[in-house]
N, C-alpha and C. Protein backbone atom coordinates (compact mmCIF):
# COMPACT_ATOMS: atom_id res chain seq x y z
N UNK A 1 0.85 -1.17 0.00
CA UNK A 1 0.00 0.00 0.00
C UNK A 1 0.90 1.24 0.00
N UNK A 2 0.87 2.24 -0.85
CA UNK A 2 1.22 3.44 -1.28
C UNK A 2 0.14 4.19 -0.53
N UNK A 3 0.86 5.07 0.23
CA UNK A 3 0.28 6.37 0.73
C UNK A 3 0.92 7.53 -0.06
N UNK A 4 -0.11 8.15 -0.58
CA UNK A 4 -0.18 9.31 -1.42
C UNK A 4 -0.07 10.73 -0.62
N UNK A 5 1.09 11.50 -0.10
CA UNK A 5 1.01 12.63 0.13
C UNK A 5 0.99 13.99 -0.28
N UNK A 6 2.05 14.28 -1.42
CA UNK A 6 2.48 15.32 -2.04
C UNK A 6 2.36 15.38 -3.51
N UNK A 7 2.15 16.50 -3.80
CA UNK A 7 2.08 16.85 -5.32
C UNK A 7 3.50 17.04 -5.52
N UNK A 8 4.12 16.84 -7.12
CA UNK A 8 4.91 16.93 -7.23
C UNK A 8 5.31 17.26 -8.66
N UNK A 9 3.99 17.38 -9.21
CA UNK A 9 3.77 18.51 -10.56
C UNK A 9 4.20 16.88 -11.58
N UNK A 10 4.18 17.43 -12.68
CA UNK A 10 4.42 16.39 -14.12
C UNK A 10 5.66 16.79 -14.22
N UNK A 11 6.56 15.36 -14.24
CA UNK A 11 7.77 15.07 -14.03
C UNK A 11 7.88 14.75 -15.44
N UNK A 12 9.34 14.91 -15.63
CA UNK A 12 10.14 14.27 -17.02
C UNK A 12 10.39 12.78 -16.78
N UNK A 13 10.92 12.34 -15.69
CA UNK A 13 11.45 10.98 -15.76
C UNK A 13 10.22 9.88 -15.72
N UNK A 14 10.45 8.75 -15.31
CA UNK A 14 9.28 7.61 -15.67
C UNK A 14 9.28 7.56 -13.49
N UNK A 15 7.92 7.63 -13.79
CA UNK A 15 7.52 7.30 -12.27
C UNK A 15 6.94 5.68 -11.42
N UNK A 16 7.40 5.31 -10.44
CA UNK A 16 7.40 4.25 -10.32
C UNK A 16 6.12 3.18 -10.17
N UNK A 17 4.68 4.30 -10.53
CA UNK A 17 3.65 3.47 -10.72
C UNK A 17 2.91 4.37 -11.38
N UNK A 18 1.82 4.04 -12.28
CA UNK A 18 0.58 4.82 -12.60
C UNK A 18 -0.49 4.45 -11.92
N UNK A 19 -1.63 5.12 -11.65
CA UNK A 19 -2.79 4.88 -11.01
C UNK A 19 -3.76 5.62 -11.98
N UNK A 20 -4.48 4.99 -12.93
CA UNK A 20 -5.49 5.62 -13.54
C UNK A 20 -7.16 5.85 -12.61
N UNK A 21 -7.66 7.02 -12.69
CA UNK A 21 -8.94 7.54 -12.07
C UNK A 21 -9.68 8.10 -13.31
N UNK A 22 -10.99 7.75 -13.04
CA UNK A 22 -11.99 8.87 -13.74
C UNK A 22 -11.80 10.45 -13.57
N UNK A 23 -12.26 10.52 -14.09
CA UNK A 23 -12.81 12.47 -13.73
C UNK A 23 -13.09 12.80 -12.50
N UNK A 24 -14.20 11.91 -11.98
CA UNK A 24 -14.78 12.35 -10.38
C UNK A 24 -13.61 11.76 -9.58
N UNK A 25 -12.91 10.58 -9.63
CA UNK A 25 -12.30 10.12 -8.74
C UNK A 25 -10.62 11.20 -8.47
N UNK A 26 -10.71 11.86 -9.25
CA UNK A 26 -9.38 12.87 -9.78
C UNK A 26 -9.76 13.90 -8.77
N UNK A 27 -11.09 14.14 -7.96
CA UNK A 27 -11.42 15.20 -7.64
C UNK A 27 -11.25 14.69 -5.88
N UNK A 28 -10.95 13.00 -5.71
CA UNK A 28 -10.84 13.35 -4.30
C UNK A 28 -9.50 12.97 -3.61
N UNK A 29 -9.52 13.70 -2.31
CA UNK A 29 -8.06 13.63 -1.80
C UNK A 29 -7.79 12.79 -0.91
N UNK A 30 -9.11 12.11 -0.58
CA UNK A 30 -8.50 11.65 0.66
C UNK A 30 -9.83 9.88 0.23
N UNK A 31 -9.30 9.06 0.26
CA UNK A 31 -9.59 7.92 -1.03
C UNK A 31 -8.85 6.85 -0.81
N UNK A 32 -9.46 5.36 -1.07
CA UNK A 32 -8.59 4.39 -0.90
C UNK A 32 -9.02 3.47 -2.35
N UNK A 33 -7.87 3.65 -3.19
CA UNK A 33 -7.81 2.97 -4.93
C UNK A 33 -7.20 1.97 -4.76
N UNK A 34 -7.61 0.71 -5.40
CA UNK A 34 -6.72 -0.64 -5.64
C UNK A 34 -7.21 -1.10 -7.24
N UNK A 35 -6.08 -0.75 -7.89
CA UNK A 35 -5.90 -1.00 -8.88
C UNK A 35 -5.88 -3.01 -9.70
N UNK A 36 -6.23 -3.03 -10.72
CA UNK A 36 -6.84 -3.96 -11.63
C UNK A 36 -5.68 -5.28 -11.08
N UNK A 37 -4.25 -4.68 -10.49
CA UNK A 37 -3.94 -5.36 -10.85
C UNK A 37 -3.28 -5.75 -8.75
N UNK A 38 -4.15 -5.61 -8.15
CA UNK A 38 -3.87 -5.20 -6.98
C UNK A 38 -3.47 -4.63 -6.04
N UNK A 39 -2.79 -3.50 -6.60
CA UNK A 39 -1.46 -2.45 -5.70
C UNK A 39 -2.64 -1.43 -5.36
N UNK A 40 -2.44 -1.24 -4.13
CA UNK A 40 -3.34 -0.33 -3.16
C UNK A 40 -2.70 0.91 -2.96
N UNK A 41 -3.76 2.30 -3.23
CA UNK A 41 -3.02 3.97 -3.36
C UNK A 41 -3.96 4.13 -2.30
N UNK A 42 -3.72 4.82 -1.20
CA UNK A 42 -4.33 5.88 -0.40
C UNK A 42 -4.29 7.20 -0.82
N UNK A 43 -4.54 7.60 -0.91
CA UNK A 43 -4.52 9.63 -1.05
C UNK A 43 -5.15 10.40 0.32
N UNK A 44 -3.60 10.86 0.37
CA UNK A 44 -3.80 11.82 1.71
C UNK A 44 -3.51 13.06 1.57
N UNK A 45 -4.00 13.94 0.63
CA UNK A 45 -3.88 15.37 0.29
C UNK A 45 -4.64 16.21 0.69
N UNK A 46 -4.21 17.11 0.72
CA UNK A 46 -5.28 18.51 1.27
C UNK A 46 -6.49 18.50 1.10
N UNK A 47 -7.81 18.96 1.61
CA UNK A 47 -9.05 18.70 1.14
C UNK A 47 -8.96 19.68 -0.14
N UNK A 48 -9.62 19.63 -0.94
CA UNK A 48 -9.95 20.30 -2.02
C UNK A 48 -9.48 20.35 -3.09
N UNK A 49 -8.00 19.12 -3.09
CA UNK A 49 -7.19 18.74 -4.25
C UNK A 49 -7.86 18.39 -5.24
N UNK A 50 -7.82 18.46 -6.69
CA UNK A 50 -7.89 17.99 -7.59
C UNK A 50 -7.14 17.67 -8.46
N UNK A 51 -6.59 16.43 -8.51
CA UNK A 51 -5.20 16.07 -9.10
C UNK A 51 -5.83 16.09 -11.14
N UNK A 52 -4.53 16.26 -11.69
CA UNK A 52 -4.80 15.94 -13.29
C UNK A 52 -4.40 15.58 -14.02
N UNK A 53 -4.53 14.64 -15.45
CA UNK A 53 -3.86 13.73 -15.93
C UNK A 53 -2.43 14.47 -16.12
N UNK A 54 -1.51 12.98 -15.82
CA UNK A 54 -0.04 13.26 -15.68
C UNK A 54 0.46 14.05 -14.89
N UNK A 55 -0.56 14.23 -14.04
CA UNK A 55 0.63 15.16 -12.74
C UNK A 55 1.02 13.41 -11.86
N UNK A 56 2.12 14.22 -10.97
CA UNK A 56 2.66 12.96 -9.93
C UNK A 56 2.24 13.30 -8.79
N UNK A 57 2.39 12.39 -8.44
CA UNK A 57 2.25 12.22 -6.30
C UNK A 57 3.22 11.62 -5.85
N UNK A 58 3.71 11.95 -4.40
CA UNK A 58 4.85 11.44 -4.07
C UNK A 58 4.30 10.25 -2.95
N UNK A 59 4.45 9.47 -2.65
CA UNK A 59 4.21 8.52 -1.31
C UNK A 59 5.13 8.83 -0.15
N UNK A 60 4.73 8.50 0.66
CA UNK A 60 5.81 9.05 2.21
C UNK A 60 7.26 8.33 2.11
N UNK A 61 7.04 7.65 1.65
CA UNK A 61 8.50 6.67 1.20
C UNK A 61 9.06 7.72 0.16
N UNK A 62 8.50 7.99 -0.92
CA UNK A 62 9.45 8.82 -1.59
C UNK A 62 8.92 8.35 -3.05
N UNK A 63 7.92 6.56 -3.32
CA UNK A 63 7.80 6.95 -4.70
C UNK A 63 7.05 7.60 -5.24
N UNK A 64 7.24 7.67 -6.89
CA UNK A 64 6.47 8.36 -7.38
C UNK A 64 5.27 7.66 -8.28
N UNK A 65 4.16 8.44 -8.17
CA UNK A 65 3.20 7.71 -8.59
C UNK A 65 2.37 8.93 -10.30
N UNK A 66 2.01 8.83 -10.71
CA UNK A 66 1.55 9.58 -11.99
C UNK A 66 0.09 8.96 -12.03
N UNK A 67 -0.44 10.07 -12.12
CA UNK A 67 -2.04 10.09 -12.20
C UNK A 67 -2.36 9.88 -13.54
N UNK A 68 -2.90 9.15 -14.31
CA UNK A 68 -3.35 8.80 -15.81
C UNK A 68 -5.32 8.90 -15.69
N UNK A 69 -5.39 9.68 -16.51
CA UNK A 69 -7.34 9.94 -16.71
C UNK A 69 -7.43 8.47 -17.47
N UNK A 70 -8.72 8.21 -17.04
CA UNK A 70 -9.01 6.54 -16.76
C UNK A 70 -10.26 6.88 -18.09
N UNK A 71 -10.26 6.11 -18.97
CA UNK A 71 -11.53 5.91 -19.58
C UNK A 71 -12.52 5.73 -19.51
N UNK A 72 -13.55 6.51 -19.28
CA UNK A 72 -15.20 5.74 -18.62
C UNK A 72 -16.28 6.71 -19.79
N UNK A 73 -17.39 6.11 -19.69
CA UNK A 73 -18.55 6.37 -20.21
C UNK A 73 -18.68 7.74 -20.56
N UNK A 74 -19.35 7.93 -21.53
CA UNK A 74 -19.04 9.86 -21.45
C UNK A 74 -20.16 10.05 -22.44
N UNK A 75 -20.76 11.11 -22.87
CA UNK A 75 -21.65 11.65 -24.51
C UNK A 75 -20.47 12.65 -24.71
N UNK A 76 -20.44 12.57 -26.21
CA UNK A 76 -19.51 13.42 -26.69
C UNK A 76 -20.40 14.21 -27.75
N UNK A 77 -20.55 15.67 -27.40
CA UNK A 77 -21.71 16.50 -28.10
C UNK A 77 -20.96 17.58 -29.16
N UNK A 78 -21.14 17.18 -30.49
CA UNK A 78 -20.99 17.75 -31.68
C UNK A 78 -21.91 18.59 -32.46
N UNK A 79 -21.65 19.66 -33.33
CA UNK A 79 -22.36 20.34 -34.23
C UNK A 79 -21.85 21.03 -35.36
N UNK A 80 -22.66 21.53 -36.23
CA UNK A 80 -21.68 21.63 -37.73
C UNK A 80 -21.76 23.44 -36.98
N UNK A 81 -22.65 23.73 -36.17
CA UNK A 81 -22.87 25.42 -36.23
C UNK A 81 -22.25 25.39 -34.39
N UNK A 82 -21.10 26.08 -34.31
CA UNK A 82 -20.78 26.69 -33.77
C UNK A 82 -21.50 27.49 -32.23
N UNK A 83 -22.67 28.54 -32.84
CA UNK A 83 -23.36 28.65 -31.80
C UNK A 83 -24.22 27.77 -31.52
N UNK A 84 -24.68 27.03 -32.11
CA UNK A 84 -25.51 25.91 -31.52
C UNK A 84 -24.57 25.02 -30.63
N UNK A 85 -23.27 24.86 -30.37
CA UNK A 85 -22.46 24.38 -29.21
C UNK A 85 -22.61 24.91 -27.88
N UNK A 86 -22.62 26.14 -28.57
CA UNK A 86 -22.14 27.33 -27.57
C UNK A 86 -23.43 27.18 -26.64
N UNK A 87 -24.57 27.30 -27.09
CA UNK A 87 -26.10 27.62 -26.58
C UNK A 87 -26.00 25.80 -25.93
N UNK A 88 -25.63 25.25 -26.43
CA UNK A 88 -25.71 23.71 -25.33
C UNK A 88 -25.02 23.61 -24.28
N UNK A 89 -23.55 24.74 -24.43
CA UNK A 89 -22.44 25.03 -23.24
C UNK A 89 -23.30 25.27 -22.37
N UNK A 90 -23.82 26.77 -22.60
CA UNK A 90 -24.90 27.40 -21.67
C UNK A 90 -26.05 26.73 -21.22
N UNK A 91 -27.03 25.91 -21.57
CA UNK A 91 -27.90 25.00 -21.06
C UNK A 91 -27.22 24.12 -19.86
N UNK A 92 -26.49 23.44 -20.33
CA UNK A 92 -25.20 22.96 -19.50
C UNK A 92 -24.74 23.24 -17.87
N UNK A 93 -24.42 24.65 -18.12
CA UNK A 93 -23.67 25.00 -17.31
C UNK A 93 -24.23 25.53 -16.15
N UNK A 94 -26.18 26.06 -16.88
CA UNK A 94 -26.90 26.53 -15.78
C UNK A 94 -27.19 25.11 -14.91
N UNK A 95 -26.77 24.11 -15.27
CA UNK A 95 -27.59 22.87 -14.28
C UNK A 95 -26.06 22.85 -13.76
N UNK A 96 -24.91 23.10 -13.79
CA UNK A 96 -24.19 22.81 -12.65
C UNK A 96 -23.08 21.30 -13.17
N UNK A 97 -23.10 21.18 -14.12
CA UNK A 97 -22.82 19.43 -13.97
C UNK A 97 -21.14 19.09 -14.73
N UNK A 98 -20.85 18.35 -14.10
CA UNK A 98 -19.26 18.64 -14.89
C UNK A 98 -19.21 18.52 -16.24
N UNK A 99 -18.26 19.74 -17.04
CA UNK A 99 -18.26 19.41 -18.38
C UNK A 99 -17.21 20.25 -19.44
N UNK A 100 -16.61 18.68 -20.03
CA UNK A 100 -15.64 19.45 -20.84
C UNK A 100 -15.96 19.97 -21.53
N UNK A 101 -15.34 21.13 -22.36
CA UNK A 101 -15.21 22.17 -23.36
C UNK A 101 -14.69 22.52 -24.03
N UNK A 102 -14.56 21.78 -25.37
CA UNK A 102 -13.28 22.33 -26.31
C UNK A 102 -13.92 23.15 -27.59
N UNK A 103 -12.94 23.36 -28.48
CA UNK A 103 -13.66 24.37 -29.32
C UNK A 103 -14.57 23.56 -30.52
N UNK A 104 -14.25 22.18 -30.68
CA UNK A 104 -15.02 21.39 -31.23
C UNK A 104 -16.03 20.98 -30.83
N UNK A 105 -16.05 20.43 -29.89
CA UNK A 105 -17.22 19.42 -29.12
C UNK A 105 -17.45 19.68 -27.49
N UNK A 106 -18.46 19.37 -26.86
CA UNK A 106 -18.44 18.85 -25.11
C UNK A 106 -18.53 17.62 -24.80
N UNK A 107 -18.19 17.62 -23.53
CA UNK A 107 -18.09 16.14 -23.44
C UNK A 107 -18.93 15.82 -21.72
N UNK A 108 -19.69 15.60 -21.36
CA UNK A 108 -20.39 14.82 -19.88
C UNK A 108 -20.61 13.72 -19.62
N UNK A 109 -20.78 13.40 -18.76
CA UNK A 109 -21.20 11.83 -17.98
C UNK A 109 -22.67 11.45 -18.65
N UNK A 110 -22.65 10.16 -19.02
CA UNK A 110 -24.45 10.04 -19.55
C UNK A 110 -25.24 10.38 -18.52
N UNK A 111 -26.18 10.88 -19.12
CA UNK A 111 -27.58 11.12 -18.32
C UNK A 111 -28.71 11.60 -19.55
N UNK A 112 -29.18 10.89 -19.29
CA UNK A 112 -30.42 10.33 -20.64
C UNK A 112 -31.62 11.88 -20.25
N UNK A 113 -31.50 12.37 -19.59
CA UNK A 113 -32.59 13.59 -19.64
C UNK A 113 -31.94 14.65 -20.14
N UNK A 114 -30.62 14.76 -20.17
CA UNK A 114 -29.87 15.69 -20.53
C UNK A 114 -29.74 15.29 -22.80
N UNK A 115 -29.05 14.45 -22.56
CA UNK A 115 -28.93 13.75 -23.90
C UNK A 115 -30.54 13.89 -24.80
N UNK A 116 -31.41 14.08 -24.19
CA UNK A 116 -32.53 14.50 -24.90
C UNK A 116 -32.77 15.99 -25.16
N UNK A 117 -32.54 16.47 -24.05
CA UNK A 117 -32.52 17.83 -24.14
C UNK A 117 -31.45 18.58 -25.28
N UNK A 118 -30.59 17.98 -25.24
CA UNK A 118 -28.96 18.14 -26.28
C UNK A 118 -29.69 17.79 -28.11
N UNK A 119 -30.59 16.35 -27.95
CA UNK A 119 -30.89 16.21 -29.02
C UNK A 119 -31.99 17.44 -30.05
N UNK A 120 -32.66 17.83 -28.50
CA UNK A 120 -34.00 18.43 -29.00
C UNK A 120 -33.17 19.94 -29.78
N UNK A 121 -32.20 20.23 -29.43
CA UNK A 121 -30.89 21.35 -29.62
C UNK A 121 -30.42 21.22 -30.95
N UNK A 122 -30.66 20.14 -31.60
CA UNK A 122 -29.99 19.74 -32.83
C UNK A 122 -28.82 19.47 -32.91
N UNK A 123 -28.20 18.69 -31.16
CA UNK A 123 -26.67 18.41 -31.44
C UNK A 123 -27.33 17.03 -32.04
N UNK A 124 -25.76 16.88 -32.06
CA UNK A 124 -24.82 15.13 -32.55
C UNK A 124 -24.70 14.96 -31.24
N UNK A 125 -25.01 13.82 -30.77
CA UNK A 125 -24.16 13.25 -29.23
C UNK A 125 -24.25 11.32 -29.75
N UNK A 126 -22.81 11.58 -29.47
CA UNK A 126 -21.81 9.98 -29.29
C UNK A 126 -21.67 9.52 -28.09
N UNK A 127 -22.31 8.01 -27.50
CA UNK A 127 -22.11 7.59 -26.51
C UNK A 127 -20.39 6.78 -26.43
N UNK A 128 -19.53 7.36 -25.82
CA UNK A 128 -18.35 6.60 -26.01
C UNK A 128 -17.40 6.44 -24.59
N UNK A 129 -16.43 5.57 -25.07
CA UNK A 129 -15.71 5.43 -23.78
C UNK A 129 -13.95 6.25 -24.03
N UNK A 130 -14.37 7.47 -23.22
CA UNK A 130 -13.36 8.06 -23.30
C UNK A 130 -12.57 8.69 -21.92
N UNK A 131 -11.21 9.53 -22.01
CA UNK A 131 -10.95 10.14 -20.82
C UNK A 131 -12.01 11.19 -20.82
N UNK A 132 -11.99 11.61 -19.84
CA UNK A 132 -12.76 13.15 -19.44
C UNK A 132 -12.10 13.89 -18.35
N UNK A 133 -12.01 14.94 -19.57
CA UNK A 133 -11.33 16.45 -18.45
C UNK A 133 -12.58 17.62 -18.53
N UNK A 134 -13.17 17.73 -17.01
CA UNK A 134 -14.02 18.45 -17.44
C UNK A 134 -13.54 20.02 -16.92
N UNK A 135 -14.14 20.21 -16.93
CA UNK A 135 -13.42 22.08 -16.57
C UNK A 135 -13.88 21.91 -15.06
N UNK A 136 -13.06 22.84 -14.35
CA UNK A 136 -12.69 22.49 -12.64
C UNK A 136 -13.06 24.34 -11.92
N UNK A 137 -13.39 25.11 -12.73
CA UNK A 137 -14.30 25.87 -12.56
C UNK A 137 -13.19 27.37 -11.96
N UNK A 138 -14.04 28.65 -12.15
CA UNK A 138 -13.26 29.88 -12.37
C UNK A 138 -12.44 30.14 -10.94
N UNK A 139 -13.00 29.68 -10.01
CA UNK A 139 -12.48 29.59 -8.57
C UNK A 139 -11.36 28.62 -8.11
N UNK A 140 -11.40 27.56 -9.26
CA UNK A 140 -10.63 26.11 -9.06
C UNK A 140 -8.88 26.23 -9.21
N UNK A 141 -8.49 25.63 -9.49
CA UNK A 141 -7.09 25.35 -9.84
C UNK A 141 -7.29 25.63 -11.69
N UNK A 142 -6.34 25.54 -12.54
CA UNK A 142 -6.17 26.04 -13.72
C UNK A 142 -6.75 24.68 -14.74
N UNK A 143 -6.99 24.91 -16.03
CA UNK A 143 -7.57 24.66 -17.10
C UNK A 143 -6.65 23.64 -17.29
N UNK A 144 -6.72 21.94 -17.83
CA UNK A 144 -6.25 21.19 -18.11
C UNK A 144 -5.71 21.70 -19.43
N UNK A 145 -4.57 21.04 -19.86
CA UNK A 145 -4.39 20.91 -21.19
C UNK A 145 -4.17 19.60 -21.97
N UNK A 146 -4.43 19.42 -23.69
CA UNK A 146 -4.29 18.15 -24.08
C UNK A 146 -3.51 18.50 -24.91
């Protein structure tokens, strides 16, 4: 068992384990993960951490561990018009719910009342299994990059 204490930003060298998380699971600090293949991560970080793909963590021992965004379920919402994205951002964003934002597409967790509402909009939405970085909000820590 790896106890997870310290951030230690995205390193150049190769770190001595990965631990892949979803989106939500990226958001907590204090957590007990056992990975597919049995190796057990605690996370003991500050409340309000939100770690992000390819940053590291250090363990009290000293290794290093690298956070990898985990693939899970997602709608991926497309359109040929621009503001019609934009106006689904905004629908979106008044309900509160995590969601990526790029200049192409959005991306959320399924939820079939939403995905109707998106359709009735005249998006495209793809049910797929992807990472998700959703935006961590104007108060949060800074904007992922890909």
């Amino acid at each position: 068992m790896l106890l997870l204490v310290e951030r230690v930003g995205k390193l150049g060298g190769s770190p001595s384990s990965q631990l892949p998380l979803t989106a939500e699971e990226r958001t907590r600090s204090r957590h007990r993960f056992e990975t597919g293949t049995g190796e057990v991560f605690v996370l003991a970080l500050p409340r309000g951490t939100v770690v992000q793909d390819g940053e590291c963590l250090r363990s009290q021992t000293g290794e290093i561990v690298q956070i990898i965004a985990k693939p899970e379920p997602v709608l991926t919402v497309t359109s040929d018009h621009p503001l019609t994205l934009l106006k689904a951002a905004y629908h979106l964003g008044n309900r509160h719910i995590p969601l990526e934002i790029t200049p192409t597409y959005l991306r959320l967790s399924p939820d079939r009342v939403l995905q109707q509402m998106l359709e009735k909009l005249g998006l495209t939405i793809q049910s797929e299994i992807a990472p998700f970085y959703p935006e961590i909000g104007a108060y949060g820590q800074s904007h992922h990059s890909h």
